[in-house]
C-alpha atoms as a PDB file:
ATOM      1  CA  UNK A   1     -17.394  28.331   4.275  1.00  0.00           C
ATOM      2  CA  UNK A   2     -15.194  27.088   7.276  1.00  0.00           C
ATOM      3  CA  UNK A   3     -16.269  23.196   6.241  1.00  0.00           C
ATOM      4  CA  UNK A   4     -15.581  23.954   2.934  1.00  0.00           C
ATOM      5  CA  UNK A   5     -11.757  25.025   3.948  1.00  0.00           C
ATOM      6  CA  UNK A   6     -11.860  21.914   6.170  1.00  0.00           C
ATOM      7  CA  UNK A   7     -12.444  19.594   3.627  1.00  0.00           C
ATOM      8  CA  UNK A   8      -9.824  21.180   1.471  1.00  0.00           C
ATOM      9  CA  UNK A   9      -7.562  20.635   3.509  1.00  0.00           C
ATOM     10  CA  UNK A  10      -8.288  17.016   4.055  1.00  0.00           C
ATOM     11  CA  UNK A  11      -8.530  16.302   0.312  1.00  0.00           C
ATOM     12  CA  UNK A  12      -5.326  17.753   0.262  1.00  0.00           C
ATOM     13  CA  UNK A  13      -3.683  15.674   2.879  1.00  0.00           C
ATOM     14  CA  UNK A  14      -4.883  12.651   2.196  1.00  0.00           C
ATOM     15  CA  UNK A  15      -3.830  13.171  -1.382  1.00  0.00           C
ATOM     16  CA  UNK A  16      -0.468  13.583  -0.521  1.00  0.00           C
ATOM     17  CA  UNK A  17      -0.833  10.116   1.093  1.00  0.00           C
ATOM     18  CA  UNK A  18      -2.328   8.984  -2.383  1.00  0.00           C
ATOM     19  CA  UNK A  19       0.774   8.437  -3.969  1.00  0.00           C
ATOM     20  CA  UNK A  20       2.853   5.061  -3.252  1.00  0.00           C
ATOM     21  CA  UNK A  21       6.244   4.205  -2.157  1.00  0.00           C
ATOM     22  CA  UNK A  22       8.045   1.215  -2.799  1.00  0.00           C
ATOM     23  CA  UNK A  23      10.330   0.066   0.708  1.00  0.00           C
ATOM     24  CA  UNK A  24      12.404  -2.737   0.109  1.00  0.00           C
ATOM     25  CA  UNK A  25      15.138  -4.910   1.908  1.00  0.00           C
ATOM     26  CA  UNK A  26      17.270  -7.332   1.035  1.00  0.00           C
ATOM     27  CA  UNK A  27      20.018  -9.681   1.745  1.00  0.00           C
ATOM     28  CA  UNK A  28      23.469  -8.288   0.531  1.00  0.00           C
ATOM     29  CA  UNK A  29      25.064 -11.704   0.752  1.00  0.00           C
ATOM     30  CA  UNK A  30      22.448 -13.806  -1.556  1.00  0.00           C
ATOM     31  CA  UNK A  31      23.382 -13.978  -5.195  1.00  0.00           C
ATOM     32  CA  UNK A  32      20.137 -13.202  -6.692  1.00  0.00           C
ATOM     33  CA  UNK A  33      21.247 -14.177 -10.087  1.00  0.00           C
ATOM     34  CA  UNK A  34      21.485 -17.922  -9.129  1.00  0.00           C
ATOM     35  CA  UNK A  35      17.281 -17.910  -8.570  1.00  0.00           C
ATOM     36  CA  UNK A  36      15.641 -19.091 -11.566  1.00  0.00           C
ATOM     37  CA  UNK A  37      12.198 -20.617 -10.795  1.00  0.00           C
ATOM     38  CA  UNK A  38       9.676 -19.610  -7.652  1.00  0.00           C
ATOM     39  CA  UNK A  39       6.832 -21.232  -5.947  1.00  0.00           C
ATOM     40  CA  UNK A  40       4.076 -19.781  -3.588  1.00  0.00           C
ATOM     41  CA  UNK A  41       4.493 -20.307  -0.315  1.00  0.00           C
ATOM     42  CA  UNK A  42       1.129 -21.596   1.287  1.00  0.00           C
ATOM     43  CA  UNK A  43      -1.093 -19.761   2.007  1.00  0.00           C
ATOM     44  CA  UNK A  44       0.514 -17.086  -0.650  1.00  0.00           C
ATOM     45  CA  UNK A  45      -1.428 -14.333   0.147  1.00  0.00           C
ATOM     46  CA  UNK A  46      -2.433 -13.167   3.618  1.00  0.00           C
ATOM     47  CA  UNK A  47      -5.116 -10.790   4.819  1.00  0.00           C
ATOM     48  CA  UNK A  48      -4.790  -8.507   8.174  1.00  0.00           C
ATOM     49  CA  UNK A  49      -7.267  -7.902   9.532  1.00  0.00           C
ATOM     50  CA  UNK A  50      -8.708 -11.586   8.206  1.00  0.00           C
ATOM     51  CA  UNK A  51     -12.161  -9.977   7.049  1.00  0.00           C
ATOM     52  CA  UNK A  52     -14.482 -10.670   4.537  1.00  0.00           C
ATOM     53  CA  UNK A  53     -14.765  -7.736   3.338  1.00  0.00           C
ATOM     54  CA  UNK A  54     -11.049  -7.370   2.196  1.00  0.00           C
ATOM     55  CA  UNK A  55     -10.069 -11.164   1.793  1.00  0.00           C
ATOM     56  CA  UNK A  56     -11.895 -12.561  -1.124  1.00  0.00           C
ATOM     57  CA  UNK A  57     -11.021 -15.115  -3.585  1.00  0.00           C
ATOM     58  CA  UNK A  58     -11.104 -12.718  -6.511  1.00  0.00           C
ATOM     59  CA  UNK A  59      -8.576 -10.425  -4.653  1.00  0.00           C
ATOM     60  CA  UNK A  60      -6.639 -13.447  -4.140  1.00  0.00           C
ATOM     61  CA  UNK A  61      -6.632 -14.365  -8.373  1.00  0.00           C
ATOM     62  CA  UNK A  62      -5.703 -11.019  -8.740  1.00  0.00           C
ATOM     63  CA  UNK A  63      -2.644 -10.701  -6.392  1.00  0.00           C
ATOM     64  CA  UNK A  64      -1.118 -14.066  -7.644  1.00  0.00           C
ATOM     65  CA  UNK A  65      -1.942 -13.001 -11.293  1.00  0.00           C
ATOM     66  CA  UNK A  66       0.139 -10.071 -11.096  1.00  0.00           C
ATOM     67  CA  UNK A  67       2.730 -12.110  -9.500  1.00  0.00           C
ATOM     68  CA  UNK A  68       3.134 -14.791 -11.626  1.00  0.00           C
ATOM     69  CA  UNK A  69       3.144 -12.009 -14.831  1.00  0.00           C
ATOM     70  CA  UNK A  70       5.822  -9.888 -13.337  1.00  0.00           C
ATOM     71  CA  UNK A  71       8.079 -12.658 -11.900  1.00  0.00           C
ATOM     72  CA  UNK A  72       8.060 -13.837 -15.705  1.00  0.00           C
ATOM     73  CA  UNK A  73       8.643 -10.513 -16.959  1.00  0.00           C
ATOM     74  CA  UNK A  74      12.092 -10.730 -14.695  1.00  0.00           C
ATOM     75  CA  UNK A  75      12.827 -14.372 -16.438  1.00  0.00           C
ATOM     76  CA  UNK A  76      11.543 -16.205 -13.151  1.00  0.00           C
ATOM     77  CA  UNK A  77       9.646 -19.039 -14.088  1.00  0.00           C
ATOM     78  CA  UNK A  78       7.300 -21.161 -12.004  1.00  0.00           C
ATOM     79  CA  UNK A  79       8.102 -24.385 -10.669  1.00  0.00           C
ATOM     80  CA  UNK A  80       5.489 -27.317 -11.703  1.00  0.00           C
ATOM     81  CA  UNK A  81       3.653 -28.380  -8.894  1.00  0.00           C
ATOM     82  CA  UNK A  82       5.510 -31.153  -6.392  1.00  0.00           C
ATOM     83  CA  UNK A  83       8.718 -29.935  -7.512  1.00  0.00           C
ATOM     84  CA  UNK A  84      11.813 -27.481  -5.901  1.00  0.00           C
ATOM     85  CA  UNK A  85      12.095 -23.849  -6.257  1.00  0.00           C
ATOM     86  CA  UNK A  86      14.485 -21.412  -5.824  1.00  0.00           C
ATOM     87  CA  UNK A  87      12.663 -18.955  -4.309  1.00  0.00           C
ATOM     88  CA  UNK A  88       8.821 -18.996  -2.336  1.00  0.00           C
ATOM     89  CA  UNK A  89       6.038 -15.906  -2.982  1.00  0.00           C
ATOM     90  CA  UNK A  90       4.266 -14.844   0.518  1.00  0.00           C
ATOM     91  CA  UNK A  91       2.469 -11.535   0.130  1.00  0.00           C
ATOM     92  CA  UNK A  92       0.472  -9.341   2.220  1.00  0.00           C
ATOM     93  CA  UNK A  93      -2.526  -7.556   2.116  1.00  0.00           C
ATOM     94  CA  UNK A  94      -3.006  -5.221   5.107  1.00  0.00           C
ATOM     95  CA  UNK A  95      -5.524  -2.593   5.621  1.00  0.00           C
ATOM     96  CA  UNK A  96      -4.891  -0.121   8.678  1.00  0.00           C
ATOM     97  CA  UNK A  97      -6.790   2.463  10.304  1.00  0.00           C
ATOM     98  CA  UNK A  98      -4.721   5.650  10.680  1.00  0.00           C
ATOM     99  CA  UNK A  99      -5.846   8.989  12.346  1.00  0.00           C
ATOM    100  CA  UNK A 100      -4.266  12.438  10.860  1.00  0.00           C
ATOM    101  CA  UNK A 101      -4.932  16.149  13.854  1.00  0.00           C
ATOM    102  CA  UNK A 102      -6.188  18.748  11.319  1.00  0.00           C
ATOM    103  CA  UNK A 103      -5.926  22.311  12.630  1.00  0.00           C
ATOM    104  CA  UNK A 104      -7.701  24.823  10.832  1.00  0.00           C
ATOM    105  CA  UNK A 105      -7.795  28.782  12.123  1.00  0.00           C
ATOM    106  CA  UNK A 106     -10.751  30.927  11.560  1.00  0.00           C
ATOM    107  CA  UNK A 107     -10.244  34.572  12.506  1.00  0.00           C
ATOM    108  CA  UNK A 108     -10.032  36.971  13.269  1.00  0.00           C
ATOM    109  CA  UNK A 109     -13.858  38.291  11.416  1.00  0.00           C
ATOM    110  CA  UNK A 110     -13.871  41.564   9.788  1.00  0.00           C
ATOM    111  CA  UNK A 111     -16.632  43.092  12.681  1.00  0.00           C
ATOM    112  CA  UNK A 112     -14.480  46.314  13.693  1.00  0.00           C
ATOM    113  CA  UNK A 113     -11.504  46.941  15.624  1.00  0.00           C
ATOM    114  CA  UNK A 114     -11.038  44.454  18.573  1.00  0.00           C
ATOM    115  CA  UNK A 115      -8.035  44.387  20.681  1.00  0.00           C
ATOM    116  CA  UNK A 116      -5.408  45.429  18.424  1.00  0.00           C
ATOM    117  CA  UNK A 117      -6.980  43.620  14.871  1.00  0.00           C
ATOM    118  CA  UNK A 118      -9.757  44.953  12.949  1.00  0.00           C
ATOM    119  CA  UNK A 119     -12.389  41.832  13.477  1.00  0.00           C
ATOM    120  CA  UNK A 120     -13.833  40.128  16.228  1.00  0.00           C
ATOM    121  CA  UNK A 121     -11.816  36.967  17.754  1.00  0.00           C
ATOM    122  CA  UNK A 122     -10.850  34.596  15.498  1.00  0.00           C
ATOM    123  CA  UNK A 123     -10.810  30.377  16.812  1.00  0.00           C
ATOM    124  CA  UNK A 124      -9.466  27.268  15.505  1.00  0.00           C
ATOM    125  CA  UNK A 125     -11.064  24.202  15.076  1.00  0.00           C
ATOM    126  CA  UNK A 126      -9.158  20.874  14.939  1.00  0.00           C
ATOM    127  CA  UNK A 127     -10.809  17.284  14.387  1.00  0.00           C
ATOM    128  CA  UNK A 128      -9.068  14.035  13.797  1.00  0.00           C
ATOM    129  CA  UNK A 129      -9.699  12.332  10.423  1.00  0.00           C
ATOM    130  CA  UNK A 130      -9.628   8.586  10.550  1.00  0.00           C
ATOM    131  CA  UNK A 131      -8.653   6.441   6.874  1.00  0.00           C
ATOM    132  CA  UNK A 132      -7.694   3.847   6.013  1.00  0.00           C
ATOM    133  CA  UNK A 133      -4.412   2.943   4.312  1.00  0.00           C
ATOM    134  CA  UNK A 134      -3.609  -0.302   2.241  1.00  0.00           C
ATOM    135  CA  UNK A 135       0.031  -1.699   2.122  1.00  0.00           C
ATOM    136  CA  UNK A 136       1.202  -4.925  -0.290  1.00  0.00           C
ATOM    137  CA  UNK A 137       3.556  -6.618   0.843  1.00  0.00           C
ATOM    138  CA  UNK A 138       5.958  -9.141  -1.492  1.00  0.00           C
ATOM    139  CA  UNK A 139       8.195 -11.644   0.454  1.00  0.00           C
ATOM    140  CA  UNK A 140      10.755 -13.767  -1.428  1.00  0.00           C
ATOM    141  CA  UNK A 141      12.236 -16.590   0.993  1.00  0.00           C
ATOM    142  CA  UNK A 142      15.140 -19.141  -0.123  1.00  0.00           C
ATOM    143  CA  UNK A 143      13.761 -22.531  -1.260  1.00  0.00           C
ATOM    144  CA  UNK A 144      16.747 -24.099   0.211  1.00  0.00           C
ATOM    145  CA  UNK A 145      16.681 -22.571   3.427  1.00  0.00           C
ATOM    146  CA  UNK A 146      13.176 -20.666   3.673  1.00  0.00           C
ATOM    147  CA  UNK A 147      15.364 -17.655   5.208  1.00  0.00           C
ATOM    148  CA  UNK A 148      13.926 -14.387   3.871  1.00  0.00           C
ATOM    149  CA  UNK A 149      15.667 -12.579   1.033  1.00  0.00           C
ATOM    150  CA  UNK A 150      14.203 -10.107  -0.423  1.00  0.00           C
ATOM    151  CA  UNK A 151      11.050  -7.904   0.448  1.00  0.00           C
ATOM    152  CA  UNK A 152       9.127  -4.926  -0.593  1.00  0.00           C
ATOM    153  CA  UNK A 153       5.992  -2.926   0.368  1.00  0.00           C
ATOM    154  CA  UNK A 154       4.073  -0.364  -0.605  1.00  0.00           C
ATOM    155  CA  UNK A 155       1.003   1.558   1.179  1.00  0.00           C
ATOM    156  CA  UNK A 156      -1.486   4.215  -0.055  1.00  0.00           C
ATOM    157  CA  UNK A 157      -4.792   4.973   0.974  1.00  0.00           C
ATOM    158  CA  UNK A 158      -7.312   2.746   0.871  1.00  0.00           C
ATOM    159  CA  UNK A 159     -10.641   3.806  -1.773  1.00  0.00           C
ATOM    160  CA  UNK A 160     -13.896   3.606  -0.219  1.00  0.00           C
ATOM    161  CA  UNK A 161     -15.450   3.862  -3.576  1.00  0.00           C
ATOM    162  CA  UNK A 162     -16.739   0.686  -4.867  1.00  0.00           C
ATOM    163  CA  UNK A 163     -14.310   0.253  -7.812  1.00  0.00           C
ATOM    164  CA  UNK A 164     -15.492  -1.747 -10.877  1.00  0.00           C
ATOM    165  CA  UNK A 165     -13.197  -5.309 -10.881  1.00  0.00           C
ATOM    166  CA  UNK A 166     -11.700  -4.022 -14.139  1.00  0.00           C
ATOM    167  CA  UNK A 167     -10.212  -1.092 -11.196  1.00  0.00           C
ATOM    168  CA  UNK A 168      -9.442  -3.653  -8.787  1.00  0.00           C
ATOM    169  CA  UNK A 169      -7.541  -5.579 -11.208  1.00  0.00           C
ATOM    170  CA  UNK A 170      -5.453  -2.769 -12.269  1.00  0.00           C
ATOM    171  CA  UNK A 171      -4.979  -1.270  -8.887  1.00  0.00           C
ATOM    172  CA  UNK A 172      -3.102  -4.474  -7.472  1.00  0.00           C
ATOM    173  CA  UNK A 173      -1.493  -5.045 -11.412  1.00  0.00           C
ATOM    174  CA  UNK A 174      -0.195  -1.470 -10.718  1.00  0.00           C
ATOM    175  CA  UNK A 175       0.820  -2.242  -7.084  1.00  0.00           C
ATOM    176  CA  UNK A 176       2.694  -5.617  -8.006  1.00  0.00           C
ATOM    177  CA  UNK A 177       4.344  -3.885 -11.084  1.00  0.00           C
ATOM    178  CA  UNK A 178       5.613  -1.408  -8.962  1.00  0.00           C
ATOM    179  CA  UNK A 179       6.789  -3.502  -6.064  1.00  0.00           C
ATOM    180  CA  UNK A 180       8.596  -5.829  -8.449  1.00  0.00           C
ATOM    181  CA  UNK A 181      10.452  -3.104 -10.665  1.00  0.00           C
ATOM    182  CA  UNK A 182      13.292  -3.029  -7.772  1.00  0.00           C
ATOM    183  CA  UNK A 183      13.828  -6.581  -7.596  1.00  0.00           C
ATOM    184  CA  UNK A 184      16.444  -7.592  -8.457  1.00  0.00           C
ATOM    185  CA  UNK A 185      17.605  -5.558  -5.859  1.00  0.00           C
ATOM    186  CA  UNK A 186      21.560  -3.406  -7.550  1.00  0.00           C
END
Protein backbone atom coordinates (compact mmCIF):
# COMPACT_ATOMS: atom_id res chain seq x y z
CA UNK A 1 0.00 0.00 0.00
CA UNK A 2 2.68 2.69 0.96
CA UNK A 3 4.26 2.26 -2.87
CA UNK A 4 1.05 2.44 -4.14
CA UNK A 5 0.52 6.09 -2.34
CA UNK A 6 4.08 6.80 -3.55
CA UNK A 7 3.46 6.39 -6.96
CA UNK A 8 0.33 8.43 -6.72
CA UNK A 9 1.84 10.96 -5.75
CA UNK A 10 4.46 10.98 -8.41
CA UNK A 11 1.91 10.48 -11.20
CA UNK A 12 0.43 13.34 -9.78
CA UNK A 13 3.38 15.60 -9.76
CA UNK A 14 4.78 14.92 -12.70
CA UNK A 15 1.41 15.48 -14.29
CA UNK A 16 1.22 18.78 -13.15
CA UNK A 17 4.54 19.23 -15.02
CA UNK A 18 2.68 17.62 -18.11
CA UNK A 19 1.12 20.58 -19.20
CA UNK A 20 3.20 23.32 -21.31
CA UNK A 21 3.91 26.90 -21.05
CA UNK A 22 4.73 29.15 -23.67
CA UNK A 23 7.75 31.96 -22.32
CA UNK A 24 8.46 34.45 -24.74
CA UNK A 25 10.60 37.71 -25.19
CA UNK A 26 10.86 40.15 -27.45
CA UNK A 27 12.22 43.35 -28.68
CA UNK A 28 9.79 46.33 -27.96
CA UNK A 29 11.59 48.55 -30.43
CA UNK A 30 11.44 46.14 -33.72
CA UNK A 31 8.43 46.71 -35.91
CA UNK A 32 7.42 43.24 -36.46
CA UNK A 33 5.03 44.15 -39.14
CA UNK A 34 7.87 45.18 -41.56
CA UNK A 35 9.13 41.13 -41.60
CA UNK A 36 7.71 39.43 -44.46
CA UNK A 37 9.85 36.43 -45.55
CA UNK A 38 12.29 34.11 -43.11
CA UNK A 39 15.13 31.81 -43.67
CA UNK A 40 16.73 29.09 -41.37
CA UNK A 41 19.57 29.94 -39.83
CA UNK A 42 22.24 27.06 -40.23
CA UNK A 43 22.20 24.62 -38.53
CA UNK A 44 18.25 25.42 -37.79
CA UNK A 45 17.71 23.09 -35.29
CA UNK A 46 20.03 22.26 -32.40
CA UNK A 47 20.17 19.32 -30.02
CA UNK A 48 21.51 19.56 -26.19
CA UNK A 49 22.73 17.17 -25.13
CA UNK A 50 24.03 16.31 -29.00
CA UNK A 51 22.86 12.52 -28.69
CA UNK A 52 21.68 10.12 -30.94
CA UNK A 53 19.12 9.17 -29.31
CA UNK A 54 17.28 12.61 -29.35
CA UNK A 55 18.91 14.23 -32.55
CA UNK A 56 17.71 12.40 -35.55
CA UNK A 57 17.01 13.48 -38.97
CA UNK A 58 13.33 12.64 -38.77
CA UNK A 59 13.03 14.88 -35.61
CA UNK A 60 14.78 17.39 -37.56
CA UNK A 61 11.90 17.12 -40.79
CA UNK A 62 9.54 17.37 -38.23
CA UNK A 63 10.65 20.55 -36.32
CA UNK A 64 11.25 22.53 -39.62
CA UNK A 65 7.88 21.15 -40.99
CA UNK A 66 5.98 22.66 -38.33
CA UNK A 67 7.91 25.74 -38.80
CA UNK A 68 7.64 26.41 -42.17
CA UNK A 69 3.50 25.56 -41.81
CA UNK A 70 2.98 27.94 -38.99
CA UNK A 71 5.26 30.81 -40.17
CA UNK A 72 2.88 30.62 -43.35
CA UNK A 73 -0.11 30.44 -41.37
CA UNK A 74 1.16 34.08 -39.90
CA UNK A 75 1.68 35.30 -43.79
CA UNK A 76 5.60 34.72 -43.44
CA UNK A 77 6.81 33.30 -46.44
CA UNK A 78 10.14 31.62 -47.13
CA UNK A 79 12.87 33.14 -48.87
CA UNK A 80 14.21 31.03 -52.07
CA UNK A 81 17.41 29.72 -51.44
CA UNK A 82 20.63 32.31 -52.03
CA UNK A 83 18.42 35.10 -51.42
CA UNK A 84 17.73 37.84 -48.22
CA UNK A 85 15.34 37.40 -45.49
CA UNK A 86 13.85 39.33 -43.06
CA UNK A 87 14.03 37.25 -40.35
CA UNK A 88 16.37 33.71 -39.57
CA UNK A 89 14.65 30.35 -37.72
CA UNK A 90 17.20 28.79 -34.97
CA UNK A 91 15.36 26.38 -32.70
CA UNK A 92 16.19 24.24 -29.88
CA UNK A 93 15.67 20.97 -28.78
CA UNK A 94 16.85 20.38 -25.19
CA UNK A 95 16.26 17.48 -23.00
CA UNK A 96 17.19 17.96 -19.16
CA UNK A 97 17.40 15.79 -16.30
CA UNK A 98 15.51 17.26 -13.33
CA UNK A 99 15.17 15.72 -9.76
CA UNK A 100 11.73 16.47 -7.72
CA UNK A 101 12.16 15.44 -3.04
CA UNK A 102 8.90 13.46 -2.55
CA UNK A 103 7.89 13.19 1.10
CA UNK A 104 5.37 10.81 1.91
CA UNK A 105 4.19 10.11 5.84
CA UNK A 106 3.09 6.77 6.97
CA UNK A 107 1.70 6.69 10.50
CA UNK A 108 0.91 6.53 12.90
CA UNK A 109 -0.58 2.35 12.52
CA UNK A 110 -3.74 1.56 14.20
CA UNK A 111 -1.74 -1.12 16.88
CA UNK A 112 -3.17 0.49 20.26
CA UNK A 113 -2.55 3.48 22.16
CA UNK A 114 1.13 4.71 21.94
CA UNK A 115 2.28 7.87 23.40
CA UNK A 116 -0.63 10.01 23.14
CA UNK A 117 -2.15 8.44 19.46
CA UNK A 118 -3.91 5.28 19.15
CA UNK A 119 -1.21 3.34 16.71
CA UNK A 120 2.23 2.54 16.83
CA UNK A 121 4.86 5.25 15.37
CA UNK A 122 4.20 6.40 12.22
CA UNK A 123 7.63 7.36 9.61
CA UNK A 124 8.08 9.12 6.46
CA UNK A 125 9.77 8.08 3.60
CA UNK A 126 11.18 10.55 1.02
CA UNK A 127 13.08 9.54 -2.34
CA UNK A 128 14.11 11.78 -5.14
CA UNK A 129 12.49 11.13 -8.55
CA UNK A 130 14.69 11.91 -11.48
CA UNK A 131 12.77 12.88 -15.28
CA UNK A 132 13.36 14.21 -17.79
CA UNK A 133 11.87 17.40 -19.22
CA UNK A 134 11.88 18.57 -22.97
CA UNK A 135 11.88 22.38 -23.84
CA UNK A 136 11.54 23.87 -27.74
CA UNK A 137 12.95 26.60 -28.23
CA UNK A 138 12.04 29.17 -31.41
CA UNK A 139 14.58 32.03 -32.08
CA UNK A 140 13.77 34.73 -34.66
CA UNK A 141 17.03 36.95 -35.37
CA UNK A 142 17.01 40.14 -37.82
CA UNK A 143 18.28 39.31 -41.34
CA UNK A 144 19.77 42.67 -41.46
CA UNK A 145 21.50 42.66 -38.35
CA UNK A 146 21.30 38.91 -36.99
CA UNK A 147 20.40 40.65 -33.47
CA UNK A 148 17.76 38.49 -31.76
CA UNK A 149 14.13 39.56 -31.82
CA UNK A 150 11.85 37.52 -30.82
CA UNK A 151 11.91 34.12 -28.82
CA UNK A 152 9.76 31.58 -27.21
CA UNK A 153 10.01 28.25 -25.32
CA UNK A 154 8.15 25.79 -24.00
CA UNK A 155 9.09 22.62 -21.69
CA UNK A 156 7.08 19.57 -20.50
CA UNK A 157 8.12 16.31 -19.58
CA UNK A 158 9.78 14.25 -21.66
CA UNK A 159 7.70 10.52 -22.66
CA UNK A 160 9.69 7.54 -22.20
CA UNK A 161 7.15 5.62 -24.11
CA UNK A 162 8.16 4.82 -27.54
CA UNK A 163 5.57 6.97 -29.40
CA UNK A 164 4.47 5.86 -32.92
CA UNK A 165 6.04 8.77 -35.58
CA UNK A 166 2.41 9.65 -36.32
CA UNK A 167 2.83 10.87 -32.10
CA UNK A 168 6.06 12.35 -32.68
CA UNK A 169 4.84 14.31 -35.48
CA UNK A 170 2.00 15.72 -33.65
CA UNK A 171 3.77 16.25 -30.42
CA UNK A 172 6.35 18.83 -31.99
CA UNK A 173 3.20 20.10 -34.62
CA UNK A 174 1.49 20.77 -31.22
CA UNK A 175 4.64 22.29 -29.62
CA UNK A 176 5.45 24.65 -32.70
CA UNK A 177 1.68 25.62 -32.97
CA UNK A 178 1.74 26.62 -29.62
CA UNK A 179 5.02 28.46 -29.49
CA UNK A 180 4.07 30.41 -32.60
CA UNK A 181 0.40 31.48 -31.55
CA UNK A 182 2.13 34.55 -29.53
CA UNK A 183 4.17 35.75 -32.23
CA UNK A 184 3.55 38.40 -33.32
CA UNK A 185 4.26 39.43 -30.05
CA UNK A 186 0.92 42.72 -28.96
Amino acid sequence: MPRCFALIMLALLLSACQTSRVTQDFDATRDFASYHTWNWAEPGVQYQPDDPRIKSDLTDQRIRQAVTQQMEQRGLRQAPAGQHADLTVKTWLIIDTRQQQVTVNYGPAPLGYWGGYWGGPGFNETRNLDYKVATLQIDLLDGHDSKLVWRASAEQLASSAQDSPQDRTRAIDDSVAKLLSVYPPH
